[in-house]
PDB file of N, CA and C in Angstrom:
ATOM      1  N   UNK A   1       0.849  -1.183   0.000  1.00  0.00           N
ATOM      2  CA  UNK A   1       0.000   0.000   0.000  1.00  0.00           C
ATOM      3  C   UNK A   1       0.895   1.246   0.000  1.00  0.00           C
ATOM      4  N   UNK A   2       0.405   2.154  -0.964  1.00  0.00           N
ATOM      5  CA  UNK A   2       1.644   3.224  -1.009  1.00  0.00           C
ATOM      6  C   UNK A   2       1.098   4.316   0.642  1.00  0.00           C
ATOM      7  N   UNK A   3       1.683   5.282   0.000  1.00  0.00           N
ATOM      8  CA  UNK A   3       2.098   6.349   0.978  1.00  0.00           C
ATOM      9  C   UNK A   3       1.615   7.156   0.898  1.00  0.00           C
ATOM     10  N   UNK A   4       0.568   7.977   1.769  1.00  0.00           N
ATOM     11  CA  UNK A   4      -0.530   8.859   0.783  1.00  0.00           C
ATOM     12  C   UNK A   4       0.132   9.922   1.199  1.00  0.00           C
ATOM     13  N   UNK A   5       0.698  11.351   0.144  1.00  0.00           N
ATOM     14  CA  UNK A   5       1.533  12.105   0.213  1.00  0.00           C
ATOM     15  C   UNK A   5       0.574  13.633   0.645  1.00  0.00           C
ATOM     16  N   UNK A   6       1.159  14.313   1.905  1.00  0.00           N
ATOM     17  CA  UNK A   6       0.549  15.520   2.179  1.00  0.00           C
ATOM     18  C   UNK A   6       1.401  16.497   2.136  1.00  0.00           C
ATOM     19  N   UNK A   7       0.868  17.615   2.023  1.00  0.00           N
ATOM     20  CA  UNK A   7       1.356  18.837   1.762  1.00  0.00           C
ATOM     21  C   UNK A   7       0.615  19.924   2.637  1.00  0.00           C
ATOM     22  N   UNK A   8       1.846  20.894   3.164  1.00  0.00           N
ATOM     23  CA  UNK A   8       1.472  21.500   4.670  1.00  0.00           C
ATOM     24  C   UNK A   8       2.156  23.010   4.167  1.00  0.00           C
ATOM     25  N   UNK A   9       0.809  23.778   4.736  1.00  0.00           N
ATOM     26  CA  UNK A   9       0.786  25.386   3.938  1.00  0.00           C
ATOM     27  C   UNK A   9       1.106  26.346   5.201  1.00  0.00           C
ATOM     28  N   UNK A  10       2.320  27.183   5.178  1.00  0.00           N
ATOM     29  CA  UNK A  10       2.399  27.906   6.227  1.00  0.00           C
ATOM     30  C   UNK A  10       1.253  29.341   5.487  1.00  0.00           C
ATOM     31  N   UNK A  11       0.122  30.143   6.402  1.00  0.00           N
ATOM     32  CA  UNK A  11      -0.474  31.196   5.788  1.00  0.00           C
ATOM     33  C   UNK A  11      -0.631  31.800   7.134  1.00  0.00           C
ATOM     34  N   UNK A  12      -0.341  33.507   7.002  1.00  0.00           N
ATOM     35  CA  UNK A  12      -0.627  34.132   7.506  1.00  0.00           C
ATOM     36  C   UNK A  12      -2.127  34.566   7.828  1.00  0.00           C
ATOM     37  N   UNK A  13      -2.836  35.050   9.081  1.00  0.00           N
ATOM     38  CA  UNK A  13      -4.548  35.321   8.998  1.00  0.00           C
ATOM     39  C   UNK A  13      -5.213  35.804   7.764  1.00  0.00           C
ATOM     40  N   UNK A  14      -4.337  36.574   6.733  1.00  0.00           N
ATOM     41  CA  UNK A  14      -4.796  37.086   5.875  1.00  0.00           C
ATOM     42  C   UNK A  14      -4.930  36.289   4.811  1.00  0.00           C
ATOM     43  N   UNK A  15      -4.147  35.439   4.315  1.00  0.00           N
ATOM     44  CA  UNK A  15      -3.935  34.353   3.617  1.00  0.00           C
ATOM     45  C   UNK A  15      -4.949  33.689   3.526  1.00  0.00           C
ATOM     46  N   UNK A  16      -4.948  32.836   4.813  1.00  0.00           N
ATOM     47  CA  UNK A  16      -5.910  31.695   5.475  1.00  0.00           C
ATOM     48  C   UNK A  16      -7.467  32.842   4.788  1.00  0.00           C
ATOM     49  N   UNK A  17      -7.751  33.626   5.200  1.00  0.00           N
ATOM     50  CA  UNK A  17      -9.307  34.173   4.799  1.00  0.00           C
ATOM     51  C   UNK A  17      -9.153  34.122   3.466  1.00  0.00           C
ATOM     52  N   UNK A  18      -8.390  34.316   2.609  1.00  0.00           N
ATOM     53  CA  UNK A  18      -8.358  34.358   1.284  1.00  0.00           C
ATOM     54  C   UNK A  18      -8.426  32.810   0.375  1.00  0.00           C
ATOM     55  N   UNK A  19      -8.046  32.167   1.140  1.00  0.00           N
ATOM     56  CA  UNK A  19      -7.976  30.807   0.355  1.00  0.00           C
ATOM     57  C   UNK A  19      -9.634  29.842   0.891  1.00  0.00           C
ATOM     58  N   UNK A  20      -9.917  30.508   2.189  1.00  0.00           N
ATOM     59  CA  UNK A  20     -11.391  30.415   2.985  1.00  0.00           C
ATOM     60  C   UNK A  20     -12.730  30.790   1.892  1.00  0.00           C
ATOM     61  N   UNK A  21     -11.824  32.111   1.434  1.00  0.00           N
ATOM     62  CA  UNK A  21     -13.157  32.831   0.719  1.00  0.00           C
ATOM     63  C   UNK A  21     -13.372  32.274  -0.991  1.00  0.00           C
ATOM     64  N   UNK A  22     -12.071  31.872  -1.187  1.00  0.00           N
ATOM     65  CA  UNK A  22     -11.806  31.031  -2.624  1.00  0.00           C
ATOM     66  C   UNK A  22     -12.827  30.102  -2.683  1.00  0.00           C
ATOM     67  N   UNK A  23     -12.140  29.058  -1.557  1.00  0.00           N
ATOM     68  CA  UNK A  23     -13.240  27.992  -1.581  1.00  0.00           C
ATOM     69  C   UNK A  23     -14.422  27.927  -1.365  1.00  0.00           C
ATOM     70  N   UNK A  24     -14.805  29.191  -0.833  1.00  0.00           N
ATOM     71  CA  UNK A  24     -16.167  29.139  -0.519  1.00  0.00           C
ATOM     72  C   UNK A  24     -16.688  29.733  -1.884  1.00  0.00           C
ATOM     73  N   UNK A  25     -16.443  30.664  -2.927  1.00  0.00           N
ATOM     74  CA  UNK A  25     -17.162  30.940  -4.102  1.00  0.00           C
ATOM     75  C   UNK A  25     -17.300  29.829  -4.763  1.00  0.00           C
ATOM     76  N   UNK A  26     -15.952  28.644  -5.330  1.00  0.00           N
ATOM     77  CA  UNK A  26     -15.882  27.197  -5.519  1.00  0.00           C
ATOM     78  C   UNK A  26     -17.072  26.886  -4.889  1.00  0.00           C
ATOM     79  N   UNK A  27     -17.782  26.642  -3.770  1.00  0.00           N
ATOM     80  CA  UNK A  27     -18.428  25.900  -3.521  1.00  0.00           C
ATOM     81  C   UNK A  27     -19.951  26.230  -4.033  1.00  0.00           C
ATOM     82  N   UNK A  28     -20.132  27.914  -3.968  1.00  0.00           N
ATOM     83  CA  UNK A  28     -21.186  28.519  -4.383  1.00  0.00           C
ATOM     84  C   UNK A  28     -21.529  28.161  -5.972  1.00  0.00           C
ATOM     85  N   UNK A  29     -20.280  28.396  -6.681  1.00  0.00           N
ATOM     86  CA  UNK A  29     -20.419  27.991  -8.060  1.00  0.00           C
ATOM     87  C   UNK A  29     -21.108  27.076  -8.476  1.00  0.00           C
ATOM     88  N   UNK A  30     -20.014  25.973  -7.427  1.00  0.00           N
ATOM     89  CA  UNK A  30     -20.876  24.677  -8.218  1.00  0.00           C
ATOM     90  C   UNK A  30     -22.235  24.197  -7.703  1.00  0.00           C
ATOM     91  N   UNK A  31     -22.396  24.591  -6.585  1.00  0.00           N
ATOM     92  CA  UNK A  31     -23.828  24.549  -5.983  1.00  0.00           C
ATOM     93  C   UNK A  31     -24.971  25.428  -7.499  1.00  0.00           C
ATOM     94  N   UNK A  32     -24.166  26.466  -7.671  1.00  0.00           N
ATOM     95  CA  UNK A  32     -24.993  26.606  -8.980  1.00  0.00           C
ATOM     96  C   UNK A  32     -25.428  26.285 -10.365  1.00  0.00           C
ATOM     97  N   UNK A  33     -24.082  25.670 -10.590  1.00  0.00           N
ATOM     98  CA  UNK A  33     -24.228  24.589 -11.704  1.00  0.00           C
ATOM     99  C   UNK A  33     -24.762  23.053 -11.361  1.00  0.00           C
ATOM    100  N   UNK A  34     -25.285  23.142  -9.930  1.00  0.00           N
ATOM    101  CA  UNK A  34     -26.370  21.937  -9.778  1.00  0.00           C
ATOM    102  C   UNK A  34     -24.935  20.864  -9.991  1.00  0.00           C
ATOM    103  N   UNK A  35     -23.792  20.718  -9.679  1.00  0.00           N
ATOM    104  CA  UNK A  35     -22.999  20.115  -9.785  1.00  0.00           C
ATOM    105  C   UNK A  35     -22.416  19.597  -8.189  1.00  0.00           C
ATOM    106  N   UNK A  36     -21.734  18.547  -7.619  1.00  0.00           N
ATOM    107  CA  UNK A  36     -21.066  18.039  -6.505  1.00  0.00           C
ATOM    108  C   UNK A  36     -20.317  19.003  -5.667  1.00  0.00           C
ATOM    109  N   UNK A  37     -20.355  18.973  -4.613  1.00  0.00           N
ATOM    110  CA  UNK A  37     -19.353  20.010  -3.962  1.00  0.00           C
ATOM    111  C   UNK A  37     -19.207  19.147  -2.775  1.00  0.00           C
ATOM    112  N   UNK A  38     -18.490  18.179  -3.228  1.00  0.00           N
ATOM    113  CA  UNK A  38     -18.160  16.922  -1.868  1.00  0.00           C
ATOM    114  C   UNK A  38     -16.786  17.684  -1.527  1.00  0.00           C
ATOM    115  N   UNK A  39     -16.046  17.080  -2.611  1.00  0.00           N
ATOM    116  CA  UNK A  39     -14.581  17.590  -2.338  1.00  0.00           C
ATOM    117  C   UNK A  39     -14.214  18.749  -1.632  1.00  0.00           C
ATOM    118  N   UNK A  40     -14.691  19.601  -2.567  1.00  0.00           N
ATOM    119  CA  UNK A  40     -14.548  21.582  -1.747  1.00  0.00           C
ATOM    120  C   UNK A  40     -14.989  21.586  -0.195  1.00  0.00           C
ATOM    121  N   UNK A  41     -15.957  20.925   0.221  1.00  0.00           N
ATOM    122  CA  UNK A  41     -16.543  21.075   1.398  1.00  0.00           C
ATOM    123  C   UNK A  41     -15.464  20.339   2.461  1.00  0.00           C
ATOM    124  N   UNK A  42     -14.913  19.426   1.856  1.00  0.00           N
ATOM    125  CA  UNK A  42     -14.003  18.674   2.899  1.00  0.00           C
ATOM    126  C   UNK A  42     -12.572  19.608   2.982  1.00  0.00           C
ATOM    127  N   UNK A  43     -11.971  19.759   1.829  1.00  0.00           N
ATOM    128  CA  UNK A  43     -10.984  20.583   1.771  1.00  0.00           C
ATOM    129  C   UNK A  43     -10.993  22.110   2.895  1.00  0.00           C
ATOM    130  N   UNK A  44     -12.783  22.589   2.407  1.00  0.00           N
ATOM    131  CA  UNK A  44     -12.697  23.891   3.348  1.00  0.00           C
ATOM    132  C   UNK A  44     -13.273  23.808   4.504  1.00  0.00           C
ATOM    133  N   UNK A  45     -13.650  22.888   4.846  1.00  0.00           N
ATOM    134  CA  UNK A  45     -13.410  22.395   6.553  1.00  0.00           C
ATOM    135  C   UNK A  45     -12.078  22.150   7.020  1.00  0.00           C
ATOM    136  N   UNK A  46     -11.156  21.836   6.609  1.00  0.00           N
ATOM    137  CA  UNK A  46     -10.023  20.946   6.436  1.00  0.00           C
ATOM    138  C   UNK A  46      -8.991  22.506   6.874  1.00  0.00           C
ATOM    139  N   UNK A  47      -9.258  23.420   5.908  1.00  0.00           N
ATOM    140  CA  UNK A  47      -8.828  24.454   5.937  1.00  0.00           C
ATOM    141  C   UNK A  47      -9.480  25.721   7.207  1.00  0.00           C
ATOM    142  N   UNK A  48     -10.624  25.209   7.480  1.00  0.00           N
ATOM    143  CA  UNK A  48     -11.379  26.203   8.190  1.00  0.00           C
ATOM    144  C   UNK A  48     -10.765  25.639   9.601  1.00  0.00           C
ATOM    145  N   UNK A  49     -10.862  24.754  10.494  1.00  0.00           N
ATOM    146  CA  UNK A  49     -10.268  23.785  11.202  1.00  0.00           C
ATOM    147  C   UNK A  49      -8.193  23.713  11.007  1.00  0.00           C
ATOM    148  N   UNK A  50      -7.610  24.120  10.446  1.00  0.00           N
ATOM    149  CA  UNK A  50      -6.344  23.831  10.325  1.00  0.00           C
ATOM    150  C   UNK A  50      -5.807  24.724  11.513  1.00  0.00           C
ATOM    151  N   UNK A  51      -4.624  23.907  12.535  1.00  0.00           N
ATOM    152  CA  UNK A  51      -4.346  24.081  13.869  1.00  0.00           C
ATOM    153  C   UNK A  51      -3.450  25.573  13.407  1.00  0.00           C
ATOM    154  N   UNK A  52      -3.614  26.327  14.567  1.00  0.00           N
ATOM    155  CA  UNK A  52      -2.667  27.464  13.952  1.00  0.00           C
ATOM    156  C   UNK A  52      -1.366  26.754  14.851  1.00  0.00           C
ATOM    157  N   UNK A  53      -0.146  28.098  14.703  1.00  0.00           N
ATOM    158  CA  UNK A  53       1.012  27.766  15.861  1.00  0.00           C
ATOM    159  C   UNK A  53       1.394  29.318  15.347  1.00  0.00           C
ATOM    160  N   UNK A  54       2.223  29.514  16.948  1.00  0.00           N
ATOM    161  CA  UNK A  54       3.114  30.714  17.052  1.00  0.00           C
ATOM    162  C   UNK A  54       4.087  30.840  16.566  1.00  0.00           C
ATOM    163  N   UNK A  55       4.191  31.847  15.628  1.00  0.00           N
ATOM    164  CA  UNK A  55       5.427  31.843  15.413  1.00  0.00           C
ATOM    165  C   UNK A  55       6.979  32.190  15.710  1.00  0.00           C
ATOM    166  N   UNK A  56       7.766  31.882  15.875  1.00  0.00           N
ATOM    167  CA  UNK A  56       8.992  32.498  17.021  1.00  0.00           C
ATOM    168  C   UNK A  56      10.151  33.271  16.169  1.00  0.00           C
ATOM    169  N   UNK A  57      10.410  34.538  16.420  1.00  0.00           N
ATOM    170  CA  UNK A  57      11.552  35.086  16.045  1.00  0.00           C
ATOM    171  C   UNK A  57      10.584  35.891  14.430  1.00  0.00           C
ATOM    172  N   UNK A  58      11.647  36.325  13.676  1.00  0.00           N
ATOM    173  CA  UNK A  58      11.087  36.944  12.478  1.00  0.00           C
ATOM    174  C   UNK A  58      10.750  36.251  11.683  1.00  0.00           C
ATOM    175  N   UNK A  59       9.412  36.813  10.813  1.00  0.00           N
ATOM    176  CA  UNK A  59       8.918  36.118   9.957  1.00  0.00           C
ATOM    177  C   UNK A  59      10.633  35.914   8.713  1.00  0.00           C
ATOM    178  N   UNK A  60       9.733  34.941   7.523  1.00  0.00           N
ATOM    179  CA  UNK A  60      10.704  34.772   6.466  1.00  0.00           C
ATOM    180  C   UNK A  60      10.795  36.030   5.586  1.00  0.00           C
ATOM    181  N   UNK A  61       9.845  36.785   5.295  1.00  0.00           N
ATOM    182  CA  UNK A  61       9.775  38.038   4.729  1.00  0.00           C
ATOM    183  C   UNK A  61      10.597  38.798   5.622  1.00  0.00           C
ATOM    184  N   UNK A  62      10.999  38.931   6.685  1.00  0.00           N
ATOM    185  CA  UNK A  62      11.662  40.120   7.442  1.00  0.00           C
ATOM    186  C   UNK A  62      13.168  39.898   7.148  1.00  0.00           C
ATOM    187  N   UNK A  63      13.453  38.481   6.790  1.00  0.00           N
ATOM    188  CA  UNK A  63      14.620  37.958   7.129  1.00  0.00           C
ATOM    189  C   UNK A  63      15.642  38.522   6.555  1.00  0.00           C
TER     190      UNK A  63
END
């Protein structure tokens, strides 16, 4: 059985609302094209729910 491969997004509060609000038009869309919105909904829970952490010392932009 392989290795199911994840990928881990550092985003600032501003970020995080922006990729929040993405998925949520995605979801509106396809709710309007009478089309599935399984996926999007898990993803933006997934995203809505994602643990924050503190960050220590200067950001990478300051560096």
């Amino acid at each position: 059985m392989a290795r199911e491969e994840q990928r881990v997004l550092t985003l600032d509060k501003y970020e995080h609302g922006i990729v929040i609000n993405a998925l949520n038009e995605m979801r509106n869309d396809l709710i309007g094209e009478e089309r599935p919105t399984d996926i999007v909904d898990e993803v933006l829970l997934k995203t809505i729910d994602a643990p924050t952490r503190k960050v220590r010392g200067k950001s990478r932009e300051e560096r």
